[in-house]
PDB file of N, CA and C in Angstrom:
ATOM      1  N   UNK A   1      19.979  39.354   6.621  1.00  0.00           N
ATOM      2  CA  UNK A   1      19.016  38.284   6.498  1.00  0.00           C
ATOM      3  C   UNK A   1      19.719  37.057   5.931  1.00  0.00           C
ATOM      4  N   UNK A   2      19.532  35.952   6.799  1.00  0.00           N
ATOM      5  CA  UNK A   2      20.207  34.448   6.211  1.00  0.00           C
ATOM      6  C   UNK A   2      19.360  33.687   5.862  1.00  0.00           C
ATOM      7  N   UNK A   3      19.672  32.972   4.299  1.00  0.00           N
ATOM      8  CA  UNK A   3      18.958  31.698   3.989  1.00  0.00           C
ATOM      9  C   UNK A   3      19.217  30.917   4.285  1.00  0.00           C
ATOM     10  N   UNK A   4      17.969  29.823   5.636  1.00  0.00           N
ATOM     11  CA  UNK A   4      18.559  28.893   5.903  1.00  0.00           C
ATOM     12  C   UNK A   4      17.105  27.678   5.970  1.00  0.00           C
ATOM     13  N   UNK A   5      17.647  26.559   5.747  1.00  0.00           N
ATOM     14  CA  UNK A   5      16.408  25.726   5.477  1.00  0.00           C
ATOM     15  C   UNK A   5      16.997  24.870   7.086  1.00  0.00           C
ATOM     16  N   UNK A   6      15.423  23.944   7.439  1.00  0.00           N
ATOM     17  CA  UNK A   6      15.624  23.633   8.616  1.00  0.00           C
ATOM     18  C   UNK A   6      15.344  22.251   8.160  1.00  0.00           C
ATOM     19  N   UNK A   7      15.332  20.937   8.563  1.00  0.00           N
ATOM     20  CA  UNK A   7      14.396  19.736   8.179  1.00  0.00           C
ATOM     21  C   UNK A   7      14.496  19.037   9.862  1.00  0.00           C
ATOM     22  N   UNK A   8      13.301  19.130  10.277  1.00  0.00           N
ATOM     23  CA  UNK A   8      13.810  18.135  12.190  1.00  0.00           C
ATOM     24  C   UNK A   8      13.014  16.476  11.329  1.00  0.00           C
ATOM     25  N   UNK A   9      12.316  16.474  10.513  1.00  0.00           N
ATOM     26  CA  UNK A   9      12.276  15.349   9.958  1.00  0.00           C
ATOM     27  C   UNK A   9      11.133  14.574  10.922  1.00  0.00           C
ATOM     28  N   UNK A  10      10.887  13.397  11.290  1.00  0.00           N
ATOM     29  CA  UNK A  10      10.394  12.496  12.375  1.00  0.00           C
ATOM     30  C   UNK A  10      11.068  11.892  13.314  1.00  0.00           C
ATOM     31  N   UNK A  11      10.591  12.176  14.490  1.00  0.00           N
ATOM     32  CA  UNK A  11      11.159  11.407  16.256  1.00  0.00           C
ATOM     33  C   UNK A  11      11.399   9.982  15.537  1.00  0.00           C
ATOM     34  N   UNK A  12      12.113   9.444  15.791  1.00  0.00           N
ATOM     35  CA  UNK A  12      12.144   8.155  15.956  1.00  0.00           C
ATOM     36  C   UNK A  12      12.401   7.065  14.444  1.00  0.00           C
ATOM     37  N   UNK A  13      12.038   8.221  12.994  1.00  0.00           N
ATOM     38  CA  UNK A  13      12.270   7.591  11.663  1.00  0.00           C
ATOM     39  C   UNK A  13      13.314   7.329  11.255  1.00  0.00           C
ATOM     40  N   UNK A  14      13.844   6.201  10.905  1.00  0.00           N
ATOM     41  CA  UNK A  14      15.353   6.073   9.863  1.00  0.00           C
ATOM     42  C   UNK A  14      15.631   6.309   8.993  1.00  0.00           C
ATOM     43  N   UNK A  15      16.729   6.683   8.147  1.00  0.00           N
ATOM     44  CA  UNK A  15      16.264   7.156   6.587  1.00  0.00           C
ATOM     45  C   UNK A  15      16.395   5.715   6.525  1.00  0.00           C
ATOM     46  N   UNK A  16      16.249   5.496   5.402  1.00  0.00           N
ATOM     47  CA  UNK A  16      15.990   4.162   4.574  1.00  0.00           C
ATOM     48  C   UNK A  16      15.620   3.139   5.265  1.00  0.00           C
ATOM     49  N   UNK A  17      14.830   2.767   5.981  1.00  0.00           N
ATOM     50  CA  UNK A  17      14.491   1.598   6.575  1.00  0.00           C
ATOM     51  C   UNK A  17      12.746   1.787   6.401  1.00  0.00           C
ATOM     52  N   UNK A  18      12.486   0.415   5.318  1.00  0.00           N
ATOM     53  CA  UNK A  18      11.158   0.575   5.625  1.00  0.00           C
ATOM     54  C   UNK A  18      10.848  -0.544   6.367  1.00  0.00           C
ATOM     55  N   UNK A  19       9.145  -0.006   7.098  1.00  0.00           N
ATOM     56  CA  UNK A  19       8.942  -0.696   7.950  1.00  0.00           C
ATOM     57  C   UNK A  19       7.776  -1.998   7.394  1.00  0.00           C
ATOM     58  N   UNK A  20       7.689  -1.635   6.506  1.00  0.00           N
ATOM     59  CA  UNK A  20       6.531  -3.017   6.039  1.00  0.00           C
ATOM     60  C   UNK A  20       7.133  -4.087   4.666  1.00  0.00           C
ATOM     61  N   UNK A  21       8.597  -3.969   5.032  1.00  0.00           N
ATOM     62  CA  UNK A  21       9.308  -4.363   3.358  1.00  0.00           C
ATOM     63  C   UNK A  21      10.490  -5.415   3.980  1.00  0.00           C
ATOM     64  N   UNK A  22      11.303  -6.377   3.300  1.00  0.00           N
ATOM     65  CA  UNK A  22      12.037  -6.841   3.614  1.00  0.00           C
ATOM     66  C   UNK A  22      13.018  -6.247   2.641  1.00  0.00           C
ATOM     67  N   UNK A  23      14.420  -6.407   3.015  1.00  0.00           N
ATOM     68  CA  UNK A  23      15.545  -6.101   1.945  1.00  0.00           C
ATOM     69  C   UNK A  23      15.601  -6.469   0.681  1.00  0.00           C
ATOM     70  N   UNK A  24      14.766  -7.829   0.214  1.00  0.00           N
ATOM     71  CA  UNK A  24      14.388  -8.005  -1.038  1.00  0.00           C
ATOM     72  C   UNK A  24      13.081  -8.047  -1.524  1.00  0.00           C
ATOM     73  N   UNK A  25      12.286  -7.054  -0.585  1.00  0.00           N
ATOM     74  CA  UNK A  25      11.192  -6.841  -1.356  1.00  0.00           C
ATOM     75  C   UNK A  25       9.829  -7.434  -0.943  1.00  0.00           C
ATOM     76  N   UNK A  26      10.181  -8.253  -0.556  1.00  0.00           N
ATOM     77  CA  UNK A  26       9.189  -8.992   0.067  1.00  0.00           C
ATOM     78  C   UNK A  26       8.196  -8.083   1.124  1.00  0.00           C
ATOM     79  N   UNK A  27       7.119  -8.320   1.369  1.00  0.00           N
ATOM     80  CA  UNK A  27       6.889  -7.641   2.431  1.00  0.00           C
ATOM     81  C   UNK A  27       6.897  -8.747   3.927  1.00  0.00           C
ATOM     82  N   UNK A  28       6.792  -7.883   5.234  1.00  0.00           N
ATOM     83  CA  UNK A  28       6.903  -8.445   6.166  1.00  0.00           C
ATOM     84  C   UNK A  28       5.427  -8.938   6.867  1.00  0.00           C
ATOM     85  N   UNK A  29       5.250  -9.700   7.845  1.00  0.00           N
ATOM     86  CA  UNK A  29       3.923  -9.994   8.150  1.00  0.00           C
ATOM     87  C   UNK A  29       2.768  -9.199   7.968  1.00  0.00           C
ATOM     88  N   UNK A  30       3.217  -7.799   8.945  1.00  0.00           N
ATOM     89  CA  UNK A  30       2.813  -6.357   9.136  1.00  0.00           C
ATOM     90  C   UNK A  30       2.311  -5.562   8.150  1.00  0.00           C
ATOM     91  N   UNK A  31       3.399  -5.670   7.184  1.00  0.00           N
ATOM     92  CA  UNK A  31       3.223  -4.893   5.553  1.00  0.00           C
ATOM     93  C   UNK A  31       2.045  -5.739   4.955  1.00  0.00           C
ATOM     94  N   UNK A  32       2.206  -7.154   4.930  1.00  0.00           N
ATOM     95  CA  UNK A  32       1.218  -8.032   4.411  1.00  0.00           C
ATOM     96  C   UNK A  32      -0.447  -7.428   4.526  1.00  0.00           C
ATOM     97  N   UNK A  33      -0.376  -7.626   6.460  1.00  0.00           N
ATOM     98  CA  UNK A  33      -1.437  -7.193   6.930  1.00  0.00           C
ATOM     99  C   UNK A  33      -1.725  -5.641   6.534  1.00  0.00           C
ATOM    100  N   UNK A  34      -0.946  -5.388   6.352  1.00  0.00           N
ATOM    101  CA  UNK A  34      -1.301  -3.628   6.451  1.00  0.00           C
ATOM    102  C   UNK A  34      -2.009  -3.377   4.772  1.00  0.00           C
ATOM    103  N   UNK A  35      -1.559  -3.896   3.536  1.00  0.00           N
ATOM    104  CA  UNK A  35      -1.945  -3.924   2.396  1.00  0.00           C
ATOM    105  C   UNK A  35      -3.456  -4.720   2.538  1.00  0.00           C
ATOM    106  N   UNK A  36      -3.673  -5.910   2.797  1.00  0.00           N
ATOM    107  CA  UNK A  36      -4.969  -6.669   2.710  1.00  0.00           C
ATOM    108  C   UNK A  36      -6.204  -5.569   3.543  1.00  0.00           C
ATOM    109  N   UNK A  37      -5.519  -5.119   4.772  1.00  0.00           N
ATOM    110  CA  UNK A  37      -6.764  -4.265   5.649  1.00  0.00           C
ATOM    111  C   UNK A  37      -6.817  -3.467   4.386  1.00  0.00           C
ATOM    112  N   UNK A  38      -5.802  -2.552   4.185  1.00  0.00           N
ATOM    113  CA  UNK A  38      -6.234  -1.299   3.012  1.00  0.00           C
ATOM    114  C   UNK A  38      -7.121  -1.843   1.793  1.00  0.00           C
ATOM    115  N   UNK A  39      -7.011  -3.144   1.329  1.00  0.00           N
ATOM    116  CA  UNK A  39      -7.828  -3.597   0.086  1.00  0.00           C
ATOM    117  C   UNK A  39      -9.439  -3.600   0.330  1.00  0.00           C
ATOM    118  N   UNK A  40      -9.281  -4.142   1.504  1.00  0.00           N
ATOM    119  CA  UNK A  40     -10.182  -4.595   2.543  1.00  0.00           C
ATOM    120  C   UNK A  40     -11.512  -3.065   2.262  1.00  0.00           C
ATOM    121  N   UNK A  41     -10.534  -2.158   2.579  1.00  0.00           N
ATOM    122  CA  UNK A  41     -11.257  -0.687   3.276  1.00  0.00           C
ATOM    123  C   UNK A  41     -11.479  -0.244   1.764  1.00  0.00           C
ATOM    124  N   UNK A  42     -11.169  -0.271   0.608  1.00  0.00           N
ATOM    125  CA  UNK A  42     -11.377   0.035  -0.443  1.00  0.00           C
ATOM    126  C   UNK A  42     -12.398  -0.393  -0.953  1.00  0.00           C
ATOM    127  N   UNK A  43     -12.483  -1.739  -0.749  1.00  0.00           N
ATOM    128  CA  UNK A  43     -13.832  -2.570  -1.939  1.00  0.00           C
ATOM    129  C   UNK A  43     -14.803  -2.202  -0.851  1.00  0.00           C
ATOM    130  N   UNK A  44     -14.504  -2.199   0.674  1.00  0.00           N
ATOM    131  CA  UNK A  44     -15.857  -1.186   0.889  1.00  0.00           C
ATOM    132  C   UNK A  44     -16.489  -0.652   0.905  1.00  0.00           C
ATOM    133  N   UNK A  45     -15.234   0.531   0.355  1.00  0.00           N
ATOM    134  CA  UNK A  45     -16.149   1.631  -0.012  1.00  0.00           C
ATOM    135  C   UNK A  45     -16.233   2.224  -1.231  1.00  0.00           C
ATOM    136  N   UNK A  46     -15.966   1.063  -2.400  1.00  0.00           N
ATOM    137  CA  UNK A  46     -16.269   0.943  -3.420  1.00  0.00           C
ATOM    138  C   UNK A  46     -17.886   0.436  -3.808  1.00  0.00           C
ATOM    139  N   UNK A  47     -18.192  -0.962  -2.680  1.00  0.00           N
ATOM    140  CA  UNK A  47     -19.657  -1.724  -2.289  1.00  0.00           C
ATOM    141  C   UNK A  47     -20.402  -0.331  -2.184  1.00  0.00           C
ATOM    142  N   UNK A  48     -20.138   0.481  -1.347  1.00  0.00           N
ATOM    143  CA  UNK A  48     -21.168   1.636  -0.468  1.00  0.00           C
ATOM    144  C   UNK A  48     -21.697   2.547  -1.139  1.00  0.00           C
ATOM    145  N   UNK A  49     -20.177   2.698  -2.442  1.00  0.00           N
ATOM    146  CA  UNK A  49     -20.618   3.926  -3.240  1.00  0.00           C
ATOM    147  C   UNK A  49     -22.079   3.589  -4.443  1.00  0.00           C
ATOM    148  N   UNK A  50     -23.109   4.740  -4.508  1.00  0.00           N
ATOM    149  CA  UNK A  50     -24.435   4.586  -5.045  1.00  0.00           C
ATOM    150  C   UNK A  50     -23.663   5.089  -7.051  1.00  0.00           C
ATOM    151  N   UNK A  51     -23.468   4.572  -7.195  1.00  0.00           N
ATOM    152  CA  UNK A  51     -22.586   4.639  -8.785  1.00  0.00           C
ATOM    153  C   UNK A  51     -24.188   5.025  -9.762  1.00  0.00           C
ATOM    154  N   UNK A  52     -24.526   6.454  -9.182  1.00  0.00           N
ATOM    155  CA  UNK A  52     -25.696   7.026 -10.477  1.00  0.00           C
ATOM    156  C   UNK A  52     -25.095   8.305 -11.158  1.00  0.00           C
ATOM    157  N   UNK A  53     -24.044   8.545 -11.204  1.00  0.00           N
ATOM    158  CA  UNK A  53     -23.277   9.435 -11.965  1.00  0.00           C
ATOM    159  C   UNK A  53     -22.316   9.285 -12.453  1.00  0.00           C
ATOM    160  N   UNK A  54     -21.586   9.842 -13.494  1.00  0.00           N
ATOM    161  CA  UNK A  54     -20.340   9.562 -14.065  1.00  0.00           C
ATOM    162  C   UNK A  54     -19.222   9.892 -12.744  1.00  0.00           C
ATOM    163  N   UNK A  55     -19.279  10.811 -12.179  1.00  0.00           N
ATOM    164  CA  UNK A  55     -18.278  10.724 -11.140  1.00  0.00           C
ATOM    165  C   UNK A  55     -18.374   9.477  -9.802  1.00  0.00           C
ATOM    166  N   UNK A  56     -19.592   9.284  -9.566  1.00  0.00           N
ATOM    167  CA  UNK A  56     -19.519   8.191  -8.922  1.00  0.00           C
ATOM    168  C   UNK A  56     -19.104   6.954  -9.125  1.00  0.00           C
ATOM    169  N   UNK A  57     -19.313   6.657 -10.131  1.00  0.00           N
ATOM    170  CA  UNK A  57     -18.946   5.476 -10.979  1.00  0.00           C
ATOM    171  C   UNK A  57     -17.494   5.561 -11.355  1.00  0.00           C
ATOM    172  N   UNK A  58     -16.894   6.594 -11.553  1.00  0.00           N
ATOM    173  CA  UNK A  58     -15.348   6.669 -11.675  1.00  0.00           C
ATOM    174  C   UNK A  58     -14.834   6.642 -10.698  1.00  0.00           C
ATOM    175  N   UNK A  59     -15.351   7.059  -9.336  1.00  0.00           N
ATOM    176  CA  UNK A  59     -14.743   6.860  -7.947  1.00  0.00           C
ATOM    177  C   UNK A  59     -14.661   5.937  -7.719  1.00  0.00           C
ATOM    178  N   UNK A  60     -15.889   4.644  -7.521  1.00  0.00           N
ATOM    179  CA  UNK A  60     -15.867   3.327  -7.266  1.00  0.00           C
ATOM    180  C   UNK A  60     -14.929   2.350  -8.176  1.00  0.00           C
ATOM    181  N   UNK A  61     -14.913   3.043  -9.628  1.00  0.00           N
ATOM    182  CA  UNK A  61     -13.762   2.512 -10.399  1.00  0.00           C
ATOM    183  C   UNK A  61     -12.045   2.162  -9.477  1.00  0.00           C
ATOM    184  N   UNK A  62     -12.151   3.533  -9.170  1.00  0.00           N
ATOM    185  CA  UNK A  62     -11.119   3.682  -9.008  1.00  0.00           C
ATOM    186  C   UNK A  62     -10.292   2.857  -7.353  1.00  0.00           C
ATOM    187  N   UNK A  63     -12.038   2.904  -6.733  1.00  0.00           N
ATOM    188  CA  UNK A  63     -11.363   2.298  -5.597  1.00  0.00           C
ATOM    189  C   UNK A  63     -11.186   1.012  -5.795  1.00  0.00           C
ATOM    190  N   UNK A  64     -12.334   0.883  -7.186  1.00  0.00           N
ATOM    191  CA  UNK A  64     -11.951  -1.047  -6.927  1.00  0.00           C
ATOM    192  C   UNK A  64     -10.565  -1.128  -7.438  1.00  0.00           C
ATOM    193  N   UNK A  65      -9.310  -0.698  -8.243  1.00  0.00           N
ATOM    194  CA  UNK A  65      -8.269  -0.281  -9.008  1.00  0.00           C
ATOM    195  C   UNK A  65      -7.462  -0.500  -7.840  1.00  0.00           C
ATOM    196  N   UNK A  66      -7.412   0.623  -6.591  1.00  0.00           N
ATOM    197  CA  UNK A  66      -6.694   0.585  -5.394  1.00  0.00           C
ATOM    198  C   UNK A  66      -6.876  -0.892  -4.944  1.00  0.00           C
ATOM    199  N   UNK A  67      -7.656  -1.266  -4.678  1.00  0.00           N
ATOM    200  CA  UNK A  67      -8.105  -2.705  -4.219  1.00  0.00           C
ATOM    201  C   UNK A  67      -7.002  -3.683  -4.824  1.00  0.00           C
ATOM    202  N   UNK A  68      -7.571  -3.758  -6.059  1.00  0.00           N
ATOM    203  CA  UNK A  68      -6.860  -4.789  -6.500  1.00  0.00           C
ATOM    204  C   UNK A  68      -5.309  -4.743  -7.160  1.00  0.00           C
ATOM    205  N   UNK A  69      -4.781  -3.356  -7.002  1.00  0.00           N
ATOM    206  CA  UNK A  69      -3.278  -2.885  -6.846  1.00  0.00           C
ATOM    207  C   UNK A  69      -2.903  -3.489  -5.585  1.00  0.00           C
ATOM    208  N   UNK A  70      -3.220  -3.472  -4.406  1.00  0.00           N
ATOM    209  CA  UNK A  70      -2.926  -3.708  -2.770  1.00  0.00           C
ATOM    210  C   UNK A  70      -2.753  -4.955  -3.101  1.00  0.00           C
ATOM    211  N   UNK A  71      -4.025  -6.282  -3.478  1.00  0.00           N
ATOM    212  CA  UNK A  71      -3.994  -7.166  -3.511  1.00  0.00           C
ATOM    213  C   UNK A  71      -3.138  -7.681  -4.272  1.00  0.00           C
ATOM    214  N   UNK A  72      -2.408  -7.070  -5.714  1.00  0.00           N
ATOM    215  CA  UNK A  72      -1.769  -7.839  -6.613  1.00  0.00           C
ATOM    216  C   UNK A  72      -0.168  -7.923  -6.036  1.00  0.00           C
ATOM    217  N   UNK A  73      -0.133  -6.553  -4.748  1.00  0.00           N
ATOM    218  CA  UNK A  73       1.522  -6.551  -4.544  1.00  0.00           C
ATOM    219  C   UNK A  73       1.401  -7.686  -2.976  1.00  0.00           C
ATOM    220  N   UNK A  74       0.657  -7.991  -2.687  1.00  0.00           N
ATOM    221  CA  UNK A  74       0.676  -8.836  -1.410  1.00  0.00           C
ATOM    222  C   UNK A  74       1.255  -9.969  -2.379  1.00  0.00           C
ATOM    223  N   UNK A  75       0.395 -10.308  -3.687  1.00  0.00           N
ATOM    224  CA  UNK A  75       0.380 -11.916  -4.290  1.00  0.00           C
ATOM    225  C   UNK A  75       2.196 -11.817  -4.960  1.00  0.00           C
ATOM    226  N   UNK A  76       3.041 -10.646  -5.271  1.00  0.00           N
ATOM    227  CA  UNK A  76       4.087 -10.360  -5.979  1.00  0.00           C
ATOM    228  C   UNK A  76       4.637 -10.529  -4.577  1.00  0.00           C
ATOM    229  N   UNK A  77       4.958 -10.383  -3.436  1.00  0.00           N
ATOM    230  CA  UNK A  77       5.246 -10.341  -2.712  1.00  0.00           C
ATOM    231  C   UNK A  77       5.873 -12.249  -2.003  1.00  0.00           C
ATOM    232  N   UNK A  78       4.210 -12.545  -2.051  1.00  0.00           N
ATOM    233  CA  UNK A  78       4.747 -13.906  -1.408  1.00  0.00           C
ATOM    234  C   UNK A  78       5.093 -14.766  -2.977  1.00  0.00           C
ATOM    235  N   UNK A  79       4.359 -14.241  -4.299  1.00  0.00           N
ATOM    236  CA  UNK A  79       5.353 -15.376  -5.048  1.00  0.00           C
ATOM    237  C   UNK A  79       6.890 -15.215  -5.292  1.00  0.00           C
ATOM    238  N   UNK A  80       7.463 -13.671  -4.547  1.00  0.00           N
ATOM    239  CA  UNK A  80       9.075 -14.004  -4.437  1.00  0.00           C
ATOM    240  C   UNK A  80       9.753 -14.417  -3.763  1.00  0.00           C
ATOM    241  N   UNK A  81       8.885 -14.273  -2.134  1.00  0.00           N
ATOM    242  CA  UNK A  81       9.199 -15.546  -1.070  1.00  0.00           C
ATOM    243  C   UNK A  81       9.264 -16.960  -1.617  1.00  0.00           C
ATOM    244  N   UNK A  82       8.385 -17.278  -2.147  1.00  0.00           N
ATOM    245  CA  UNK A  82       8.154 -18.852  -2.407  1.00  0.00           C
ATOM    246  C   UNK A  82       9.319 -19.186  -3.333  1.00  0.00           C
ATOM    247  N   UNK A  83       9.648 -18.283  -3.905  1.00  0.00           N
ATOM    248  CA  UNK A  83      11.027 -18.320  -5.607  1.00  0.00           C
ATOM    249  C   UNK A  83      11.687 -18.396  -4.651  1.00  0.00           C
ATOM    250  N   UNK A  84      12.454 -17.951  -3.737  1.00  0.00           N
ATOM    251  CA  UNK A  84      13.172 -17.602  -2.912  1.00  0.00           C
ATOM    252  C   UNK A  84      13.528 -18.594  -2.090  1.00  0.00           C
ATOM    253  N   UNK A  85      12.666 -19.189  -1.380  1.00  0.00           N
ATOM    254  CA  UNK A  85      13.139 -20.469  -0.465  1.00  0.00           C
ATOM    255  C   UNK A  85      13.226 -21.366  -1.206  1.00  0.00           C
ATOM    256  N   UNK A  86      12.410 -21.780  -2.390  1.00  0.00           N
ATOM    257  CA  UNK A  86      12.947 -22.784  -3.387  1.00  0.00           C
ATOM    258  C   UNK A  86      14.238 -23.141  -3.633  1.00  0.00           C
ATOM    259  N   UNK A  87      15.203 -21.757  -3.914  1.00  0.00           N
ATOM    260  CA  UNK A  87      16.665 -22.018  -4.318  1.00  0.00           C
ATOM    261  C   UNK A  87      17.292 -22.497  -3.210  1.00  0.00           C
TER     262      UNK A  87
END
């Protein structure tokens, strides 16, 4: 009997290349868009949730939290673009 580990990994993935990031961090149009939809889909369904229980109310907490995590790295994002073309 041999120990052997397998990894086929993903068709088509690179290691280290992300796809919504620039080399310094920045994100790219895509990444931009892709964070705002997700904020987007959060405070939705943060709005939707009926907050009459302690767990409900910690859920909606939490999505508004996600929300405005998404939103704060879009705003970290373009204020290092803007630092950035300045120099």
């Amino acid at each position: 009997m041999t120990n052997e580990i397998y990894h086929h990994g993903i068709i088509g993935m690179k290691w280290g290349v992300r796809r919504y990031q620039n080399k310094d961090g920045t994100l790219t149009p895509k990444g931009r868009a892709k964070l705002l939809d997700s904020a987007r889909k959060y405070e939705a369904k943060a709005n939707t949730s009926v907050a009459t229980n302690y767990l409900a109310r910690s859920r909606k907490a939490k999505l508004t939290q996600k929300a405005k995590e998404a939103r704060n790295e879009v705003r970290r994002s373009d204020l290092a673009k803007s630092r950035k073309s300045k120099k």
